[in-house]
N, C-alpha and C. Protein backbone atom coordinates (compact mmCIF):
# COMPACT_ATOMS: atom_id res chain seq x y z
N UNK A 1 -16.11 -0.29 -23.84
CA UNK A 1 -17.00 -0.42 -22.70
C UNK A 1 -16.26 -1.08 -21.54
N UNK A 2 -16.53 -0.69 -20.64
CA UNK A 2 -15.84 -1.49 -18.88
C UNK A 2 -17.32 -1.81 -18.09
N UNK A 3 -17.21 -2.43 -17.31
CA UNK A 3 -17.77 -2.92 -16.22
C UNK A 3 -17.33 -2.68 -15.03
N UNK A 4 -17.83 -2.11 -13.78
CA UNK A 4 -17.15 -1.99 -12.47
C UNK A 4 -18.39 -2.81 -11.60
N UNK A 5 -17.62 -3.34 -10.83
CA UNK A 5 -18.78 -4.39 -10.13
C UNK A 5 -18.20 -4.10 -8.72
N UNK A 6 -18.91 -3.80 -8.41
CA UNK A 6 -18.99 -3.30 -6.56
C UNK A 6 -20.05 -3.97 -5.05
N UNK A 7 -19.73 -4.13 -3.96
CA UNK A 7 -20.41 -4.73 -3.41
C UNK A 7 -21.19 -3.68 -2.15
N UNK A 8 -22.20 -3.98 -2.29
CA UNK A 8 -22.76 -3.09 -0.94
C UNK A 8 -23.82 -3.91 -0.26
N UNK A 9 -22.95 -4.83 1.27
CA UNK A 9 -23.53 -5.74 1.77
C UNK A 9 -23.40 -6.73 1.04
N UNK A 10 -24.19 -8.03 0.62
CA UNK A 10 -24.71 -9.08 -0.29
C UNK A 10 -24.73 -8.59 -1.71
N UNK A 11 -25.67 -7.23 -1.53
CA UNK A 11 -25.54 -7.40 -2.72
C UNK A 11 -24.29 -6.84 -4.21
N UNK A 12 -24.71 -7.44 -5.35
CA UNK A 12 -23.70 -7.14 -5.99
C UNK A 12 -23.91 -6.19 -7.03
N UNK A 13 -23.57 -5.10 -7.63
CA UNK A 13 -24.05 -4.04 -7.93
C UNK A 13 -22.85 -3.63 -9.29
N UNK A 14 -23.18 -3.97 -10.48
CA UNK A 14 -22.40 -4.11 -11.66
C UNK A 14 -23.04 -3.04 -12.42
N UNK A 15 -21.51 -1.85 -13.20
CA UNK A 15 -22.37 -0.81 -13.48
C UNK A 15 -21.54 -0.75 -14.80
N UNK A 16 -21.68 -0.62 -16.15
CA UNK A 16 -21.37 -0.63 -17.29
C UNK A 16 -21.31 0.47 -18.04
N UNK A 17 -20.55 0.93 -18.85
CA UNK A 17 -20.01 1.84 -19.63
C UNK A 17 -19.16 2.64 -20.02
N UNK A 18 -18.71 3.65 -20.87
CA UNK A 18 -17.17 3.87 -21.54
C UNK A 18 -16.30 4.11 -20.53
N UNK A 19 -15.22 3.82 -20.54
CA UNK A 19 -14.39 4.03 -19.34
C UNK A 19 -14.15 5.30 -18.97
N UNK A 20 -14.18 6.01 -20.13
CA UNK A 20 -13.87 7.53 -19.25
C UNK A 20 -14.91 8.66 -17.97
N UNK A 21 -16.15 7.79 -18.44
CA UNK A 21 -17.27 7.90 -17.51
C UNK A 21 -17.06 7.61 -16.02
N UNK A 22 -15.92 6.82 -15.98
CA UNK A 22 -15.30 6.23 -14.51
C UNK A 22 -14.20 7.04 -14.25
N UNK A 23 -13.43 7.83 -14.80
CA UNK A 23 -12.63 8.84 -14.40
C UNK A 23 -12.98 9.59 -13.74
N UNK A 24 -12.14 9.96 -12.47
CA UNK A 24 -12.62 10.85 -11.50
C UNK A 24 -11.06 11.60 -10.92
N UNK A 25 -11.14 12.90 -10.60
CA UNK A 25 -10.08 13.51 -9.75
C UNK A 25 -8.75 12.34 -9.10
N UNK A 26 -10.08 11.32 -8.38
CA UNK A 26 -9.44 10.50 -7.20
C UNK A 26 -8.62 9.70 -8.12
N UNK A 27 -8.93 9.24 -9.22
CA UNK A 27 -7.83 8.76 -10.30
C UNK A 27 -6.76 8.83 -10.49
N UNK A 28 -7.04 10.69 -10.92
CA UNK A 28 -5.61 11.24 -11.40
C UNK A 28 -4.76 11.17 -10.14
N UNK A 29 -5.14 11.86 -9.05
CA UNK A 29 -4.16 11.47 -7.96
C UNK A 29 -3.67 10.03 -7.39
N UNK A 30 -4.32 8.64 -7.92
CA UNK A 30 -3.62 8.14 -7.60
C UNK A 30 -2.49 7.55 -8.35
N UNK A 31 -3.35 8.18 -9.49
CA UNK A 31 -2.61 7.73 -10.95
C UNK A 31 -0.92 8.35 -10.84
N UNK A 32 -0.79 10.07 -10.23
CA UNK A 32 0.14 10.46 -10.08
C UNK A 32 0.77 10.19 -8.56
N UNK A 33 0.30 9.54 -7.69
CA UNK A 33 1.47 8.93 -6.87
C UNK A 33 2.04 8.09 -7.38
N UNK A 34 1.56 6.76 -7.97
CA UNK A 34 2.27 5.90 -8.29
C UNK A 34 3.18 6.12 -9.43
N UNK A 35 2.97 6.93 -10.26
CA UNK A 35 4.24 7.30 -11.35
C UNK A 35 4.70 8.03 -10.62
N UNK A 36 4.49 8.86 -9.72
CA UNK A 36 6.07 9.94 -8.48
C UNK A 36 6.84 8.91 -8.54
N UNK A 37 6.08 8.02 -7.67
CA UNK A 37 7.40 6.70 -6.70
C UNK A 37 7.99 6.27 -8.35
N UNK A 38 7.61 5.87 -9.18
CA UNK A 38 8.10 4.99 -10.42
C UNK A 38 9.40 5.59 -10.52
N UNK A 39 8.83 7.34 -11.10
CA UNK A 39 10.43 7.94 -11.54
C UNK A 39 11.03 8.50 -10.27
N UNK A 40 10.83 7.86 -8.91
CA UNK A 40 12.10 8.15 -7.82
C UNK A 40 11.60 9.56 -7.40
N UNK A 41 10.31 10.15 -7.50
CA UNK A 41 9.91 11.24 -6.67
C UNK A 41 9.75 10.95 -4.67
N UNK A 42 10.61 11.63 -3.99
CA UNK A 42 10.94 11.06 -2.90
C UNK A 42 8.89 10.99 -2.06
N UNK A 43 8.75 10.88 -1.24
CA UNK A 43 7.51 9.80 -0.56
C UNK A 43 6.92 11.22 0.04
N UNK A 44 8.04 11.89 0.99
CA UNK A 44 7.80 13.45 1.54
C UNK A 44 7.83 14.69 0.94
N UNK A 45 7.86 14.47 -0.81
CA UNK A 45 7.39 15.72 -1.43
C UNK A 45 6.47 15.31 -2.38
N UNK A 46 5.73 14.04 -2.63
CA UNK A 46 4.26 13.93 -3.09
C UNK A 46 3.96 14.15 -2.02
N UNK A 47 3.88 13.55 -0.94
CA UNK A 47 2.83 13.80 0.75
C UNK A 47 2.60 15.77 0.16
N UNK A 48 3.98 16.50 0.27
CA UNK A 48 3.39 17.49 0.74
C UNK A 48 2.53 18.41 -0.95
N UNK A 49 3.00 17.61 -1.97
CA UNK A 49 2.18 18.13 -3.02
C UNK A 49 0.54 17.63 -2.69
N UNK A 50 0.10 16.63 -2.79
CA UNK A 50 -1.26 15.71 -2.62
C UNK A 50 -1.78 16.06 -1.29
N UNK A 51 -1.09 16.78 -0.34
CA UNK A 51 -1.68 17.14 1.01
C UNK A 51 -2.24 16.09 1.66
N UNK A 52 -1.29 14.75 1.70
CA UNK A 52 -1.50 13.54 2.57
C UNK A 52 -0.55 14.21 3.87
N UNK A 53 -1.07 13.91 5.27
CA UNK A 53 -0.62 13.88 6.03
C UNK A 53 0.13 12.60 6.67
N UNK A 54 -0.32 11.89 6.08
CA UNK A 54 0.06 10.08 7.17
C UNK A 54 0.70 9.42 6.01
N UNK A 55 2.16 9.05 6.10
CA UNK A 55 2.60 8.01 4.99
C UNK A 55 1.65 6.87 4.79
N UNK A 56 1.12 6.52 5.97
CA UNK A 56 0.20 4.92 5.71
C UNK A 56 -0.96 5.13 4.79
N UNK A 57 -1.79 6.36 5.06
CA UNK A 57 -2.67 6.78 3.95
C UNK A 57 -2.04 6.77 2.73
N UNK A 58 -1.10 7.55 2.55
CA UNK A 58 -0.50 7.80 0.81
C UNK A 58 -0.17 6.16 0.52
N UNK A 59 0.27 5.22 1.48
CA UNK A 59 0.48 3.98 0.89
C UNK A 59 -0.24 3.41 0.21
N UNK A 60 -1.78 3.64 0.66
CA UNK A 60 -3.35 2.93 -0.26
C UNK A 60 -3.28 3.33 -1.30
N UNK A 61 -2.21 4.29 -2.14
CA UNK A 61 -2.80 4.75 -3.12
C UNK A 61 -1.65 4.03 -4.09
N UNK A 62 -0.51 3.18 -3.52
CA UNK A 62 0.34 2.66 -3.93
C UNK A 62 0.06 1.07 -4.62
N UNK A 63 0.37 1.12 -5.95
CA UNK A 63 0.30 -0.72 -6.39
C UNK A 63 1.59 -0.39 -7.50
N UNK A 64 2.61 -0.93 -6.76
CA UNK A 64 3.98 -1.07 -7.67
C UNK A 64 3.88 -2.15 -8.73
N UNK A 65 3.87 -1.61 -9.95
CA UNK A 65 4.16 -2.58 -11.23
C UNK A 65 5.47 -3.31 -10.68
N UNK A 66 5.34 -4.26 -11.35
CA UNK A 66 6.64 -5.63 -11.88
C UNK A 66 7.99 -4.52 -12.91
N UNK A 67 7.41 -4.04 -13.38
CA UNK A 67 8.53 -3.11 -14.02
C UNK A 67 9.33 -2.26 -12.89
N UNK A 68 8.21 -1.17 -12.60
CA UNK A 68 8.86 -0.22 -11.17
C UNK A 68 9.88 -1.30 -10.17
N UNK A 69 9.32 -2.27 -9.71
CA UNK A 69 10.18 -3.44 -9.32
C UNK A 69 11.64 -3.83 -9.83
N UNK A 70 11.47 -3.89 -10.95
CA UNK A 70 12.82 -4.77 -11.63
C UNK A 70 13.58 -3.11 -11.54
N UNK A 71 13.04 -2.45 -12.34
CA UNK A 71 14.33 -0.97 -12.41
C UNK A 71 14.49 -0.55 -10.81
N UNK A 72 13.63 -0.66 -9.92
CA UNK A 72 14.48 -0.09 -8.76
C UNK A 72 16.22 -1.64 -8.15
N UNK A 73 15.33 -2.24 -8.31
CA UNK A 73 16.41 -3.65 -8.25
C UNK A 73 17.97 -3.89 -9.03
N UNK A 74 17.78 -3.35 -10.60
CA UNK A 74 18.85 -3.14 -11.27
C UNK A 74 19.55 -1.62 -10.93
N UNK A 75 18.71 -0.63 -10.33
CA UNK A 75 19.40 0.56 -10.34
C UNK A 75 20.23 0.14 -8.76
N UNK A 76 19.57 -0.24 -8.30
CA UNK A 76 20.47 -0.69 -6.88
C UNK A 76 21.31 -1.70 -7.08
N UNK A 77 21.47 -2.71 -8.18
CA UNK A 77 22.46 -4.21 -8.10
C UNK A 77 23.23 -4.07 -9.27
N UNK A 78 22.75 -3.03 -9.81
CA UNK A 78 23.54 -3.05 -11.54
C UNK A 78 22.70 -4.40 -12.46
């Protein structure tokens, strides 16, 4: 079971049940930008797969793990 708790205005609006019930399209796509960037898929051929026009938009869909972090760091410093 999950919980998603959302706000609209004041109030607070908590909605409960199996997680896959919360899967949506908008998921998978953001699910697959952020593994593009992980394995080094360049920024201007997700844009033109996902049909983002504006890098700053495709950025919202970006939250770099601590891992993705360290391997881009060692692939650049050894």
């Amino acid at each position: 079971m999950t919980s998603i708790v959302q706000y609209s205005g004041k109030n607070r609006i908590e909605t409960s049940g199996p997680k896959y019930e919360f899967i949506s399209t908008h998921t998978a796509r953001r699910t697959f930008v952020c593994l593009s960037i992980i394995k080094g898929l360049s920024a201007t051929y997700i844009m033109s797969i996902t049909g983002h026009e504006n890098i700053r938009t495709m950025n919202k869909y970006l939250s770099i793990s601590q891992e993705a972090k360290r391997k881009a760091f060692f692939d650049a410093w050894g």
